[in-house]
Protein backbone atom coordinates (compact mmCIF):
# COMPACT_ATOMS: atom_id res chain seq x y z
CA UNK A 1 28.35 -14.86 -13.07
CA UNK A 2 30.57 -12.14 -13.39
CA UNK A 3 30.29 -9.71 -10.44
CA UNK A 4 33.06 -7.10 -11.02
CA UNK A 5 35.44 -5.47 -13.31
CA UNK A 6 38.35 -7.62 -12.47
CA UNK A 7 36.53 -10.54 -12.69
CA UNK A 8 35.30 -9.41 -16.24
CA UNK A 9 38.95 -8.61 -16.87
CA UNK A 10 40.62 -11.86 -15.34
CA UNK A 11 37.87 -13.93 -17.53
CA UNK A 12 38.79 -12.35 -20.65
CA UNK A 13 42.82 -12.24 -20.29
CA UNK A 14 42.38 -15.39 -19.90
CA UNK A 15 40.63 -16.11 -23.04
CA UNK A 16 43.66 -13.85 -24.61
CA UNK A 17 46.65 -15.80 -23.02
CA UNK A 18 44.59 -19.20 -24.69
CA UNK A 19 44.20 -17.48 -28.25
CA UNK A 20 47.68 -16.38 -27.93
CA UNK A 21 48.70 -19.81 -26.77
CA UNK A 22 46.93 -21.69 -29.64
CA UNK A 23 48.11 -19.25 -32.34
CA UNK A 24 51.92 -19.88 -31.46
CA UNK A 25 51.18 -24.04 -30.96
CA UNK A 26 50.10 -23.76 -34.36
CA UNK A 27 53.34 -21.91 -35.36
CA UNK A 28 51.46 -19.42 -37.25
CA UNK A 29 52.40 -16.35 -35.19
CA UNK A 30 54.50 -14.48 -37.90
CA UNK A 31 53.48 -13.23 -41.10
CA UNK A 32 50.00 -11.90 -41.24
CA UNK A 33 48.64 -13.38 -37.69
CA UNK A 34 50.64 -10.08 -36.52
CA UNK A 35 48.61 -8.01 -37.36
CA UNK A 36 45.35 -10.37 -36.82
CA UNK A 37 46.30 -10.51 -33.02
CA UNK A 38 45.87 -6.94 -32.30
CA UNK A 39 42.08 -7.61 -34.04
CA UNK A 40 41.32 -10.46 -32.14
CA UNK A 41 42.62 -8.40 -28.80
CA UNK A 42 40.37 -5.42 -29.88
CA UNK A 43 37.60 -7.47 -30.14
CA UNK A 44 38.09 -8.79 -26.32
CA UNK A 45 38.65 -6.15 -25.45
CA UNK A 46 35.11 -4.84 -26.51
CA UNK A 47 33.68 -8.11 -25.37
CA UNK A 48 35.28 -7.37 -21.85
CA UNK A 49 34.20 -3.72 -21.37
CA UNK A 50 30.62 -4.41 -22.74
CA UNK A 51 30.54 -6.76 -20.00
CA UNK A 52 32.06 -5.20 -17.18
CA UNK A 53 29.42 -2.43 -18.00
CA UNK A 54 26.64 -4.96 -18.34
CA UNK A 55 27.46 -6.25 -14.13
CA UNK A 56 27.99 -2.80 -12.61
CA UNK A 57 24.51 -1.62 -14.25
CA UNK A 58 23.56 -5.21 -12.71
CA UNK A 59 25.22 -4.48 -9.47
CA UNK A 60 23.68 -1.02 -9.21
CA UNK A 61 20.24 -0.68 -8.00
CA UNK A 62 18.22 2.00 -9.61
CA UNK A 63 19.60 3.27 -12.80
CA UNK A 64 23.42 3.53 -13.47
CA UNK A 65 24.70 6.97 -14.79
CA UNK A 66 26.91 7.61 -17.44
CA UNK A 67 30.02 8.06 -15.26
CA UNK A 68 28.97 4.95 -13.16
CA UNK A 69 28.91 2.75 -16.78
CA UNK A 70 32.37 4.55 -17.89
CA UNK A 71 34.26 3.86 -14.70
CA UNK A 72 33.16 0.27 -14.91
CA UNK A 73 34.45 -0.06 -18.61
CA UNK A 74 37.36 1.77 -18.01
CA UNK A 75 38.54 -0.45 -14.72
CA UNK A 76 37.42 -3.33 -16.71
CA UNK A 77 39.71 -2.04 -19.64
CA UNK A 78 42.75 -1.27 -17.49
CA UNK A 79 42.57 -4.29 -15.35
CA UNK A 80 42.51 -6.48 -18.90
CA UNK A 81 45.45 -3.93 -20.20
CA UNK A 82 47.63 -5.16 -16.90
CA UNK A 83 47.31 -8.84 -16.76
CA UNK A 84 47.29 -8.94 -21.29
CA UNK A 85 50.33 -6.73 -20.91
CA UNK A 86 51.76 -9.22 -18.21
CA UNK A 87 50.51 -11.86 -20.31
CA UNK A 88 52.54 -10.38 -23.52
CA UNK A 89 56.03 -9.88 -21.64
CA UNK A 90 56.10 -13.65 -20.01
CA UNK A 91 55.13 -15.00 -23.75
CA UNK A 92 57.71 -13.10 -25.48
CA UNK A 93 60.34 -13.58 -22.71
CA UNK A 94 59.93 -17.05 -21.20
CA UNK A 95 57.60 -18.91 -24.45
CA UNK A 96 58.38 -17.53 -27.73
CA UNK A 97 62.29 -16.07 -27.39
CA UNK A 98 62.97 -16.54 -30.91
CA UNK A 99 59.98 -14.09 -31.76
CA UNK A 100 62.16 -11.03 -31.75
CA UNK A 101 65.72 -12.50 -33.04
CA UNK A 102 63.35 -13.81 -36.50
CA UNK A 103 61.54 -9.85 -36.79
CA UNK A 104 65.38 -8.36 -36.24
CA UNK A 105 67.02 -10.10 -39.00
CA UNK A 106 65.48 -8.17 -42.41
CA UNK A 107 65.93 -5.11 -40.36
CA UNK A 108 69.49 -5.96 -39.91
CA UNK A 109 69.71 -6.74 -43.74
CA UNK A 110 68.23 -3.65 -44.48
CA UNK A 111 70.90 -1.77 -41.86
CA UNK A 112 73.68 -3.55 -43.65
CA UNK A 113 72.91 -2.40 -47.08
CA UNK A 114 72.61 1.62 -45.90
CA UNK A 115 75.80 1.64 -43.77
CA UNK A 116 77.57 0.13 -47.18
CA UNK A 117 75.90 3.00 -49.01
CA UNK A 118 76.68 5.48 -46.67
CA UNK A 119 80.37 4.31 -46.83
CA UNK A 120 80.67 5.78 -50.58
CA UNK A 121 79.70 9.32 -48.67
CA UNK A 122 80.40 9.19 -44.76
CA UNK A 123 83.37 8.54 -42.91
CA UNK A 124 83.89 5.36 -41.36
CA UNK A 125 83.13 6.94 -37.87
CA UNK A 126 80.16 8.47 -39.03
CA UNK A 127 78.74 4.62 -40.44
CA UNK A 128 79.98 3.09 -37.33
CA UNK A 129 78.04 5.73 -35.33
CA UNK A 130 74.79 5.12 -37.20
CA UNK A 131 75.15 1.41 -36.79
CA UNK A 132 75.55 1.25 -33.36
CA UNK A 133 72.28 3.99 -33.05
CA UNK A 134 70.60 1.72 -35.38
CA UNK A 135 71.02 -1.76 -33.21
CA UNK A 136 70.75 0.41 -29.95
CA UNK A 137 67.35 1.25 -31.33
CA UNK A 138 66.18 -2.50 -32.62
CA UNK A 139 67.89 -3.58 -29.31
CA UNK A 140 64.94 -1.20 -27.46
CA UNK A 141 61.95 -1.32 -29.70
CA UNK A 142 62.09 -5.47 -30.68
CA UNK A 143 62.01 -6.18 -26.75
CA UNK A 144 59.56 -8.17 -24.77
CA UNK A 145 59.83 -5.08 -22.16
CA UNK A 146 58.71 -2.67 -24.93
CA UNK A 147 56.38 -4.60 -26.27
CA UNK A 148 54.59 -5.42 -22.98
CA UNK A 149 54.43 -1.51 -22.71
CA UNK A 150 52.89 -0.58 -25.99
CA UNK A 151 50.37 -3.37 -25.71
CA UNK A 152 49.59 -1.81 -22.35
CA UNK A 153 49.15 1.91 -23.35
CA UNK A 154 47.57 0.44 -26.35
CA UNK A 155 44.83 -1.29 -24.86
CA UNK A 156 44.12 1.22 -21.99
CA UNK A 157 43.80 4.20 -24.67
CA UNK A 158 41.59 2.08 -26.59
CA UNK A 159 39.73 0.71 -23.80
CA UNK A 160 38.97 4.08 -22.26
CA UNK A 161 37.58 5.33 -25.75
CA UNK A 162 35.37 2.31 -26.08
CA UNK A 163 34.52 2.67 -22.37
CA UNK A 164 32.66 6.10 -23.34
CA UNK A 165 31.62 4.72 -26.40
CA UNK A 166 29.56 1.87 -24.91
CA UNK A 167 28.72 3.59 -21.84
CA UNK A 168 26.78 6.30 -24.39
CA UNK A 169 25.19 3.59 -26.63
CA UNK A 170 23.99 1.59 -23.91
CA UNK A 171 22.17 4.83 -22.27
CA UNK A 172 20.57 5.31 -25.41
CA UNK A 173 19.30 1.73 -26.63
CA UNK A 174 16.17 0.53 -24.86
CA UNK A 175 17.19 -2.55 -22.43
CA UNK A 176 20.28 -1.88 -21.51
CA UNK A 177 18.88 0.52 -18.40
């Protein structure tokens, strides 16, 4: 079946890019499916390391060590972290471009509203200045680049945690030897 960490990882990006697909064909990908999609890509991701760990402890003959079962989660991890963060900046870039332009707009309301507030205190030079830090900011942080990055580091953090995590549990319960 599976016979190596990036196999592991290829199956299960896969499976990410199709629940990522389906979510934004259904047109529910704002709102509260935000914050569902980094649930359904934690569970995966567990899905993905307890499997890459499950064929390296198949691969290995004789009994797998604790650093043998963490390296295999944690390639597993970081391979899935590079093709889901791949995955994440051709979506937002090429698939769903409005994404970004519909999360900027209450932030721009809410920029509006403090510049005309700070115009009853500041200078005009001072308001203009904090506008133009505020967009420069938005400009960065709503990107497909930035968010490609964070769901990289994100997912590599995690899956190096969970890597340990699994690779100590599965020492420990009978049948997983």
């Amino acid at each position: 079946m599976l016979k190596n960490p990036f196999q592991v990882a290829v199956t299960f990006s896969i499976l990410a890019l199709c629940v990522k697909l389906l979510i934004f064909s259904m047109g529910i990908q704002h709102g509260d499916m935000e914050k569902y999609i980094i649930y359904i890509y934690t569970l995966i991701l567990l899905v993905a390391i307890f499997f890459g760990i499950r064929s390296n402890k198949i691969t290995i003959e004789g009994n797998a060590t604790f650093g043998d079962d963490f390296k295999a989660g944690a390639r597993t991890a970081s391979f899935f972290a590079i093709i889901v963060s791949l995955i994440t900046y051709i979506y937002y870039a090429h698939i769903d471009i409005d994404f970004f332009e519909i999360k900027k707009q209450p932030i721009l309301d809410s920029i509006k509203s403090a510049a005309q507030e700070k115009l009853k205190t500041q200078s005009k030079e001072e308001v203009t200045a904090y506008i133009l830090n505020q967009l420069k900011g938005i400009g960065m942080y709503l990107s497909p680049y930035f968010q490609a990055m964070w769901t990289m580091f994100g997912l590599v953090f995690m899956g190096l945690f969970y890597s340990a995590v699994f690779s100590f549990i599965m020492r420990k319960l009978p049948g997983f030897k």
